[in-house]
PDB file of N, CA and C in Angstrom:
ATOM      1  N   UNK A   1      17.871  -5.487  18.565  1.00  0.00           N
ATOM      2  CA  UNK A   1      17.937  -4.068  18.239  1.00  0.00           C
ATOM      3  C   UNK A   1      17.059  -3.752  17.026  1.00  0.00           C
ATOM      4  N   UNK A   2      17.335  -4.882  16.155  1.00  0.00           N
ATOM      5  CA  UNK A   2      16.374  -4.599  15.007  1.00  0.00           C
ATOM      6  C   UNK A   2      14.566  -4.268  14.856  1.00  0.00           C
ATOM      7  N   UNK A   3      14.698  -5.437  15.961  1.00  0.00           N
ATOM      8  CA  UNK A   3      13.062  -5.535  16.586  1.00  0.00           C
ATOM      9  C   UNK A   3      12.384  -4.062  16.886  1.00  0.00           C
ATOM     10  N   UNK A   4      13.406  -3.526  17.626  1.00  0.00           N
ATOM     11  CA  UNK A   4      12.854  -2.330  19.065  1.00  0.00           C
ATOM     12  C   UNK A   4      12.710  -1.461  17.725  1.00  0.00           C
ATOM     13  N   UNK A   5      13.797  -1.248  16.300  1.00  0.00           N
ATOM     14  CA  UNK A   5      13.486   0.180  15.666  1.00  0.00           C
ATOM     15  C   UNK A   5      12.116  -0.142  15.040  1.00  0.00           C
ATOM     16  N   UNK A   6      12.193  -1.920  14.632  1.00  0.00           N
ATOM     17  CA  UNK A   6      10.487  -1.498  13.578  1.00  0.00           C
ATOM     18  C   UNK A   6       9.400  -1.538  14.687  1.00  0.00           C
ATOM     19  N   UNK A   7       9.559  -1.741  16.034  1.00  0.00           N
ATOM     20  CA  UNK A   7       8.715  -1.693  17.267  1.00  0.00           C
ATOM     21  C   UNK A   7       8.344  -0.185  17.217  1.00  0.00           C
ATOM     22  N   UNK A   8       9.489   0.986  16.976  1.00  0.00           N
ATOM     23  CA  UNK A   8       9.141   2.203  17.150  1.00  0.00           C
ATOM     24  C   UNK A   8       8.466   2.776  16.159  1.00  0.00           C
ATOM     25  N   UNK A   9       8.829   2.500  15.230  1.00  0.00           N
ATOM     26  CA  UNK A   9       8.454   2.938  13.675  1.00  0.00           C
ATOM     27  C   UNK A   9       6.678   2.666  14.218  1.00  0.00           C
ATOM     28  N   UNK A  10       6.590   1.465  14.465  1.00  0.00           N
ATOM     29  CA  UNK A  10       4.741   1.247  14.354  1.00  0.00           C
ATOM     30  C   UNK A  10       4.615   1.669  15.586  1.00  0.00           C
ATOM     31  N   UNK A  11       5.101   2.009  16.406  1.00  0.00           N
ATOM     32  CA  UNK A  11       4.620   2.802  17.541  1.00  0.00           C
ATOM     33  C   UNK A  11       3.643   4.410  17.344  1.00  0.00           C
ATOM     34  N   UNK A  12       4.507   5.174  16.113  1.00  0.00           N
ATOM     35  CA  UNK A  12       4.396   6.163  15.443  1.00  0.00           C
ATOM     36  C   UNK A  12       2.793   6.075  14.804  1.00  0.00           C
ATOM     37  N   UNK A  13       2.854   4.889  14.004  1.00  0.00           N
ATOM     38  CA  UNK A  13       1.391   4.687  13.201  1.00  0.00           C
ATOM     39  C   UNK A  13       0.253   5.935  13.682  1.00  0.00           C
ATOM     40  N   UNK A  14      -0.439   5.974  12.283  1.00  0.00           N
ATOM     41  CA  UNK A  14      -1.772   6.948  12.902  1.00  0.00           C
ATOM     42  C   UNK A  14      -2.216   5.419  12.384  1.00  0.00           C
ATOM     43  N   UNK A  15      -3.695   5.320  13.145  1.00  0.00           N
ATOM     44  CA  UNK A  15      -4.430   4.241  12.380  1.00  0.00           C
ATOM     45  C   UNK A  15      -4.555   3.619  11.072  1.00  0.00           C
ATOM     46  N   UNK A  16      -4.540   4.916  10.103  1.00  0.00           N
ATOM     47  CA  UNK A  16      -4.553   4.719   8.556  1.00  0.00           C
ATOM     48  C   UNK A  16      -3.318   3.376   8.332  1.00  0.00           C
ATOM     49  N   UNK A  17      -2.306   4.224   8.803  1.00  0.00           N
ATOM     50  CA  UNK A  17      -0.886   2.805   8.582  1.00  0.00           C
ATOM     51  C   UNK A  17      -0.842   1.629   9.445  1.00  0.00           C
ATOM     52  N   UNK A  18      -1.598   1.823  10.673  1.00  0.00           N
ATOM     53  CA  UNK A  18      -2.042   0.623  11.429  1.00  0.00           C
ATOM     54  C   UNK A  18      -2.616  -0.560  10.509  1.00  0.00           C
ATOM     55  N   UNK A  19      -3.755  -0.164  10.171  1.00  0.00           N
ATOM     56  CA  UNK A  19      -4.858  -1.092   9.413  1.00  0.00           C
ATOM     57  C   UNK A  19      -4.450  -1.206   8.187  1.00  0.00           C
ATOM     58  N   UNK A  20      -2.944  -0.688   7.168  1.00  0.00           N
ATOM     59  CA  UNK A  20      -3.027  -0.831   5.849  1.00  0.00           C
ATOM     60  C   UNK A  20      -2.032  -2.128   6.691  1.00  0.00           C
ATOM     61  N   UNK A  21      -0.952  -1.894   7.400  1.00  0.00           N
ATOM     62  CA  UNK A  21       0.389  -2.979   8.152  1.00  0.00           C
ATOM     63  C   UNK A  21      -0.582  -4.237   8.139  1.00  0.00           C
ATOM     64  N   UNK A  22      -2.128  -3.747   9.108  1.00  0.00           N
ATOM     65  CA  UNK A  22      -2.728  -5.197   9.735  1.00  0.00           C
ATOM     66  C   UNK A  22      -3.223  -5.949   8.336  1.00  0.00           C
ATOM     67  N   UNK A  23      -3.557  -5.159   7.275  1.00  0.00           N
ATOM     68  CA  UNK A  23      -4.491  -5.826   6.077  1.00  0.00           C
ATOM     69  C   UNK A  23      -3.326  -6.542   5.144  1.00  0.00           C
ATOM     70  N   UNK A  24      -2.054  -6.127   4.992  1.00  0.00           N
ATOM     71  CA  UNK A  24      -0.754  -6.479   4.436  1.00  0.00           C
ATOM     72  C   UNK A  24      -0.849  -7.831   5.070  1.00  0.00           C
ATOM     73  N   UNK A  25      -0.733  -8.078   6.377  1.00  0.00           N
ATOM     74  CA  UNK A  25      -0.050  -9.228   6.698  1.00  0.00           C
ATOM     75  C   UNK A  25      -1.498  -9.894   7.320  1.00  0.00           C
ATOM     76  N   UNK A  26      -2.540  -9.585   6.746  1.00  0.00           N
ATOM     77  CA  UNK A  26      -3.616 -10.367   6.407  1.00  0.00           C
ATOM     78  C   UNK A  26      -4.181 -10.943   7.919  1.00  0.00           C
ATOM     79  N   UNK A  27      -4.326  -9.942   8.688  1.00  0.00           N
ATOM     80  CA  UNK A  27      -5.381  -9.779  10.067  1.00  0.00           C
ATOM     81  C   UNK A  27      -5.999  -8.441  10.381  1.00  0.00           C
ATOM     82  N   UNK A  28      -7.220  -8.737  11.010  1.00  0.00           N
ATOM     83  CA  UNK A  28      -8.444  -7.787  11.591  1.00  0.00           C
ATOM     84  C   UNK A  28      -7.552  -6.416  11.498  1.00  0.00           C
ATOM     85  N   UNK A  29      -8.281  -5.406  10.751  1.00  0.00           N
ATOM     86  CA  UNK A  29      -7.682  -4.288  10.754  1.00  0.00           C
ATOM     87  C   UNK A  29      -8.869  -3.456  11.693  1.00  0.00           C
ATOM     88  N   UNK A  30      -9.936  -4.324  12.029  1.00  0.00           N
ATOM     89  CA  UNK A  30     -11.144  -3.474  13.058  1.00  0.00           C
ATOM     90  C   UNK A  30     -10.617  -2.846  14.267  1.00  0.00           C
ATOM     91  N   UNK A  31     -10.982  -2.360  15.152  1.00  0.00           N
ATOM     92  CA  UNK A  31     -10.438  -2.085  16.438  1.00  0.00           C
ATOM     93  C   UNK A  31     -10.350  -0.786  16.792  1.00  0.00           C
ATOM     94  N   UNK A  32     -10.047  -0.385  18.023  1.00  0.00           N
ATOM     95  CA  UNK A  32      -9.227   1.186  18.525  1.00  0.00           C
ATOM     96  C   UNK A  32      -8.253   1.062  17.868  1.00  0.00           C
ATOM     97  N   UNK A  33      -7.308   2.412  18.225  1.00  0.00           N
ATOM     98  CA  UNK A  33      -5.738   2.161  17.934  1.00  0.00           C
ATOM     99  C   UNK A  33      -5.322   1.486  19.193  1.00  0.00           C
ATOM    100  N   UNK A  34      -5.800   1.350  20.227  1.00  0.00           N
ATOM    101  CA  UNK A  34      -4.620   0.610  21.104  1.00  0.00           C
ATOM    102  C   UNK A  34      -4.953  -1.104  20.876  1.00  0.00           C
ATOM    103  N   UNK A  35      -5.978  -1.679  19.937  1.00  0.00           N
ATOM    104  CA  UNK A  35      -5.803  -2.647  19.818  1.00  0.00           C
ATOM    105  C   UNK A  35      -5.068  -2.834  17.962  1.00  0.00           C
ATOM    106  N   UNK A  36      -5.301  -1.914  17.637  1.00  0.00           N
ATOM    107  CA  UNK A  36      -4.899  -1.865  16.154  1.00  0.00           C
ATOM    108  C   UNK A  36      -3.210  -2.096  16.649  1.00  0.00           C
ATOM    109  N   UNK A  37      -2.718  -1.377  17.513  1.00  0.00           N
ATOM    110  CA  UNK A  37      -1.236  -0.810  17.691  1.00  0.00           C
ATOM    111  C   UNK A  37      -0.614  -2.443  18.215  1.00  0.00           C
ATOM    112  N   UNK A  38      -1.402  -3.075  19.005  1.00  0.00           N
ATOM    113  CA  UNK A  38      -0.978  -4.095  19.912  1.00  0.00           C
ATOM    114  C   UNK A  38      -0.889  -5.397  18.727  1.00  0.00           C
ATOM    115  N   UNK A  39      -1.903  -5.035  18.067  1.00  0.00           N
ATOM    116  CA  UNK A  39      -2.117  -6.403  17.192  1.00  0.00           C
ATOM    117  C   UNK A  39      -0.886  -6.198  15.924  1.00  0.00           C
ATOM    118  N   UNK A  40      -0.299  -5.032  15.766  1.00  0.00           N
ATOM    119  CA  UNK A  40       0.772  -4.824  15.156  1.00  0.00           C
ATOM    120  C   UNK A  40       2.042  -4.888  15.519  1.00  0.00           C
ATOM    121  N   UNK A  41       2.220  -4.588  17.092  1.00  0.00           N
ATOM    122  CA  UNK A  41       3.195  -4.928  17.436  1.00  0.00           C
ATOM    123  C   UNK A  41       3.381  -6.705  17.854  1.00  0.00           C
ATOM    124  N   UNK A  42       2.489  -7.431  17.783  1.00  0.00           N
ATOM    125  CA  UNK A  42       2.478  -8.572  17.974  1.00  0.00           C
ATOM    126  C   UNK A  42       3.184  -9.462  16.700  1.00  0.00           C
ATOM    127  N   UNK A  43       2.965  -8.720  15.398  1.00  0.00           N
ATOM    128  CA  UNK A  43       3.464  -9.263  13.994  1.00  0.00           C
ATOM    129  C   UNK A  43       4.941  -9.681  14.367  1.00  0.00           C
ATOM    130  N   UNK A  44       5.666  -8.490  15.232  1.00  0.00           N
ATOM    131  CA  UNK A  44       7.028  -8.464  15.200  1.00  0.00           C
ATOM    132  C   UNK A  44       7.447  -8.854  16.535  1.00  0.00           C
ATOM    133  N   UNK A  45       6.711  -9.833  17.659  1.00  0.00           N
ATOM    134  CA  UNK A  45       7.529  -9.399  18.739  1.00  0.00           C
ATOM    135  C   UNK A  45       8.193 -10.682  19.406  1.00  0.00           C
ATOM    136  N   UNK A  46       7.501 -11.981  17.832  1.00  0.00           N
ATOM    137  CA  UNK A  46       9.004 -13.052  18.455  1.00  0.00           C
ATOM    138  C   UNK A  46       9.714 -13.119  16.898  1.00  0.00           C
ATOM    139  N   UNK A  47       9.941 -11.847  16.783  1.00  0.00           N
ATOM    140  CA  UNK A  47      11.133 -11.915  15.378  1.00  0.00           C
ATOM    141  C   UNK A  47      10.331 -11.250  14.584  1.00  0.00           C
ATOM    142  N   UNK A  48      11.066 -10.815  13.545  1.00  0.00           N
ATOM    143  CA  UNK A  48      10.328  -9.891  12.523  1.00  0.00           C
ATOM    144  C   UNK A  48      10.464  -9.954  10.900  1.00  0.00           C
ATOM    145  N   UNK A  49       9.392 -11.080  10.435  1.00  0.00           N
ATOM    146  CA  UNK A  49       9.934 -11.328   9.202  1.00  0.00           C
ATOM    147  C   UNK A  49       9.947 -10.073   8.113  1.00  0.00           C
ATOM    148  N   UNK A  50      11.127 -10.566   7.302  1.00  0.00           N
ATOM    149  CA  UNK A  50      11.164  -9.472   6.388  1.00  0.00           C
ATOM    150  C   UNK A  50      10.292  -8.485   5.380  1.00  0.00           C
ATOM    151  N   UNK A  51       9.436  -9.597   4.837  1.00  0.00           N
ATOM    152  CA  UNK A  51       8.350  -9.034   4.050  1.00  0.00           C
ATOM    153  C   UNK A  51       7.211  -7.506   5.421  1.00  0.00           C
ATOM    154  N   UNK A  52       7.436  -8.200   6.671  1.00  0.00           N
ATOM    155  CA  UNK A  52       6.796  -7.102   7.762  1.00  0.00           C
ATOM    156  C   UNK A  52       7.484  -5.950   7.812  1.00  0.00           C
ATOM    157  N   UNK A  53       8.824  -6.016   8.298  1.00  0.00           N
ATOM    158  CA  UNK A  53       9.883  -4.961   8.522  1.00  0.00           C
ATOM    159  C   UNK A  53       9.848  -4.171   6.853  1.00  0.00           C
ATOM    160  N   UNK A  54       9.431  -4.430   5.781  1.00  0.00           N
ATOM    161  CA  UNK A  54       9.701  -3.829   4.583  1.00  0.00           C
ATOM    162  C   UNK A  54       8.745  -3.389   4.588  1.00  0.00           C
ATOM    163  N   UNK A  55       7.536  -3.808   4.958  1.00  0.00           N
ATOM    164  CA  UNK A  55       6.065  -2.968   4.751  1.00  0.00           C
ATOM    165  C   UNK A  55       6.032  -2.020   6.246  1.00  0.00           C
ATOM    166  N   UNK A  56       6.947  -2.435   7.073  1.00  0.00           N
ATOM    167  CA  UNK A  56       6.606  -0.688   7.986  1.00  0.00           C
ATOM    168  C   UNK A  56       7.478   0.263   7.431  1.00  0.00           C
ATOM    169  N   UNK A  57       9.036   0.207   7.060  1.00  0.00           N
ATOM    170  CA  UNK A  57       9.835   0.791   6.799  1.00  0.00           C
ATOM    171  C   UNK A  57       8.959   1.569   5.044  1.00  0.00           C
ATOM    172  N   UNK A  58       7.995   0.692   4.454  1.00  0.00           N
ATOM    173  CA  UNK A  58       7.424   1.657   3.091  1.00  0.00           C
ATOM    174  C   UNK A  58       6.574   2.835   4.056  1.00  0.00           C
ATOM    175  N   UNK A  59       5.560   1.909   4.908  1.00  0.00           N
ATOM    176  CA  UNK A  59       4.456   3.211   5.416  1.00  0.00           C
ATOM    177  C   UNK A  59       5.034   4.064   6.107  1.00  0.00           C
ATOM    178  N   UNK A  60       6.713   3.703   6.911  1.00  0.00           N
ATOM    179  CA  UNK A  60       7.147   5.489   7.971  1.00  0.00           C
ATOM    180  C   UNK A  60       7.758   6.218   7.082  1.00  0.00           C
ATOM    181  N   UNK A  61       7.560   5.589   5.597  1.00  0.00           N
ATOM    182  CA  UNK A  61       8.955   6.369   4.550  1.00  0.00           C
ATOM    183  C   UNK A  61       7.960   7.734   3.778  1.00  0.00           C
ATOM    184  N   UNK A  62       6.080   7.167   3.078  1.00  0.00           N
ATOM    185  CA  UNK A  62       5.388   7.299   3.030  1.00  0.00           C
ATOM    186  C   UNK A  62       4.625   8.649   4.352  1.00  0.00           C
ATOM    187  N   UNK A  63       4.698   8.070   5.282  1.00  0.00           N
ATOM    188  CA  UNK A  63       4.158   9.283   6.680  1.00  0.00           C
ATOM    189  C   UNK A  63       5.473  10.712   6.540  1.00  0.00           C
ATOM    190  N   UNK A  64       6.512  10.359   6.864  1.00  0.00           N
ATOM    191  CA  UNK A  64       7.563  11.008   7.035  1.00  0.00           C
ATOM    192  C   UNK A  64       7.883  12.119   5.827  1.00  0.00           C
ATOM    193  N   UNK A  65       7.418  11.619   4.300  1.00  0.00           N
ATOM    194  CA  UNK A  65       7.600  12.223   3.316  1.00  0.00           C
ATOM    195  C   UNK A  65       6.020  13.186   3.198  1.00  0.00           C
ATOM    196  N   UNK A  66       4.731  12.555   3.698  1.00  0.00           N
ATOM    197  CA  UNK A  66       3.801  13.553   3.875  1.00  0.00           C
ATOM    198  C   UNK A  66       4.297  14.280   4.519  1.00  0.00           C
ATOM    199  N   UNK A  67       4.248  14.367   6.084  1.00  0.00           N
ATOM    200  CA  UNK A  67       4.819  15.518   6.752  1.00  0.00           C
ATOM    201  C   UNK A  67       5.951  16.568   6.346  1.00  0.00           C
ATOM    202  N   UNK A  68       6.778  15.930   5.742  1.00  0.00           N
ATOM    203  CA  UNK A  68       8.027  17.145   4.981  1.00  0.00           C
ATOM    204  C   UNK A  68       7.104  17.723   4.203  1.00  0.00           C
ATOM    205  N   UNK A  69       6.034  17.174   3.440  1.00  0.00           N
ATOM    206  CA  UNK A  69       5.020  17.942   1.912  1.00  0.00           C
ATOM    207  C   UNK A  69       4.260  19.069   2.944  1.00  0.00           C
ATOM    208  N   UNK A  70       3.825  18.718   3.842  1.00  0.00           N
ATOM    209  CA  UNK A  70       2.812  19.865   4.737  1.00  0.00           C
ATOM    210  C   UNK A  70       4.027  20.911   5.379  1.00  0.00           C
ATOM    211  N   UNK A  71       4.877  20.444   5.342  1.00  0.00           N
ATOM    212  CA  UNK A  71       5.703  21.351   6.350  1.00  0.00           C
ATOM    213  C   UNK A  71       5.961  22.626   5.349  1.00  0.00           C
ATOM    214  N   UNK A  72       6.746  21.653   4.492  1.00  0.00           N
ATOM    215  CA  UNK A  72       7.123  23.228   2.910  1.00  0.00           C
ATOM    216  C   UNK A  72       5.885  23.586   2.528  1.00  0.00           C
ATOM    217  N   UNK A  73       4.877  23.149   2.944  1.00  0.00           N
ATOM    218  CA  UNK A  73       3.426  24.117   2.358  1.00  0.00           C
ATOM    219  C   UNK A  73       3.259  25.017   3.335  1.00  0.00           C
ATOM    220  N   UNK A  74       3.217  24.729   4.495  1.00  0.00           N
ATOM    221  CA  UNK A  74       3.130  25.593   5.667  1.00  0.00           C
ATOM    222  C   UNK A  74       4.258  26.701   5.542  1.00  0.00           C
ATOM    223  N   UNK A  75       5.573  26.532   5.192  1.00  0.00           N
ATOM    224  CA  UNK A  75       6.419  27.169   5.074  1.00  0.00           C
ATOM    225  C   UNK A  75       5.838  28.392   3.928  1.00  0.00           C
ATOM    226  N   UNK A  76       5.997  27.588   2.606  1.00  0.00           N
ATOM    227  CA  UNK A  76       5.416  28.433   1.511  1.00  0.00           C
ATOM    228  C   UNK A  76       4.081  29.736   1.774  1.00  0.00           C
ATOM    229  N   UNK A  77       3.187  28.635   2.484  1.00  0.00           N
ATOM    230  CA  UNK A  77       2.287  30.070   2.531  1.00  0.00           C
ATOM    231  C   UNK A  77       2.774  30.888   3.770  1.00  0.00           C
ATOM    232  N   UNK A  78       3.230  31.027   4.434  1.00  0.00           N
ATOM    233  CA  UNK A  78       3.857  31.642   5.741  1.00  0.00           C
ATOM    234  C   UNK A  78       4.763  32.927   4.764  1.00  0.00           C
ATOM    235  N   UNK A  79       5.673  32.846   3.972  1.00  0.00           N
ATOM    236  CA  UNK A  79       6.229  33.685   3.269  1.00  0.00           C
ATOM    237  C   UNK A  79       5.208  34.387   2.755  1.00  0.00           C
ATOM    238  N   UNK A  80       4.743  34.144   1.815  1.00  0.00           N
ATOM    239  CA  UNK A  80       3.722  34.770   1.077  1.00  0.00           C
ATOM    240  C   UNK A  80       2.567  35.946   2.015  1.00  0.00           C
ATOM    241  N   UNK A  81       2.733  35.440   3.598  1.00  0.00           N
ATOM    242  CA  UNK A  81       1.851  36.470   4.614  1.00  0.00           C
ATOM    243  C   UNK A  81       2.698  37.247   4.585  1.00  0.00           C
ATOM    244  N   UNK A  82       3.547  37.340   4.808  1.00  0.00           N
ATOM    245  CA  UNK A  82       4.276  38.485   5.270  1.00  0.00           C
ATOM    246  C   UNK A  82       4.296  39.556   4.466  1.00  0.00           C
TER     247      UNK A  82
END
């Protein structure tokens, strides 16, 4: 169960967090995303050491907290049209 959530978490990745995950755990960050994505889900997919699972859980904490920052900006200027 543990596997499948940090499986989803890097499922999410835009490339940027692809290639910082692949350069962390010190392999080829070159590629598409569907090889960036594969070569990341490979880190975790016979077990998932901890130091990995802590560096996806920083970058979806990191993505998740941008998006709330754009959202209340979007919000903010949206008031201000009216």
């Amino acid at each position: 169960m543990f596997v499948f959530a940090v499986q989803s978490l890097i499922s999410e990745f835009r490339v940027t967090e692809l290639q910082q995950l692949l350069t962390f755990a010190q392999r080829s960050k070159n590629g598409r995303k569907r090889e960036l994505l594969a070569r990341s889900l490979s880190l975790v997919a016979d077990g998932c050491p901890s130091s990995i699972a802590f560096k996806v859980h920083q970058l979806a904490s990191k993505v998740h907290q941008l998006a709330r920052l754009a959202f209340s900006a979007s919000v903010f200027v949206f008031e201000f049209d009216l």
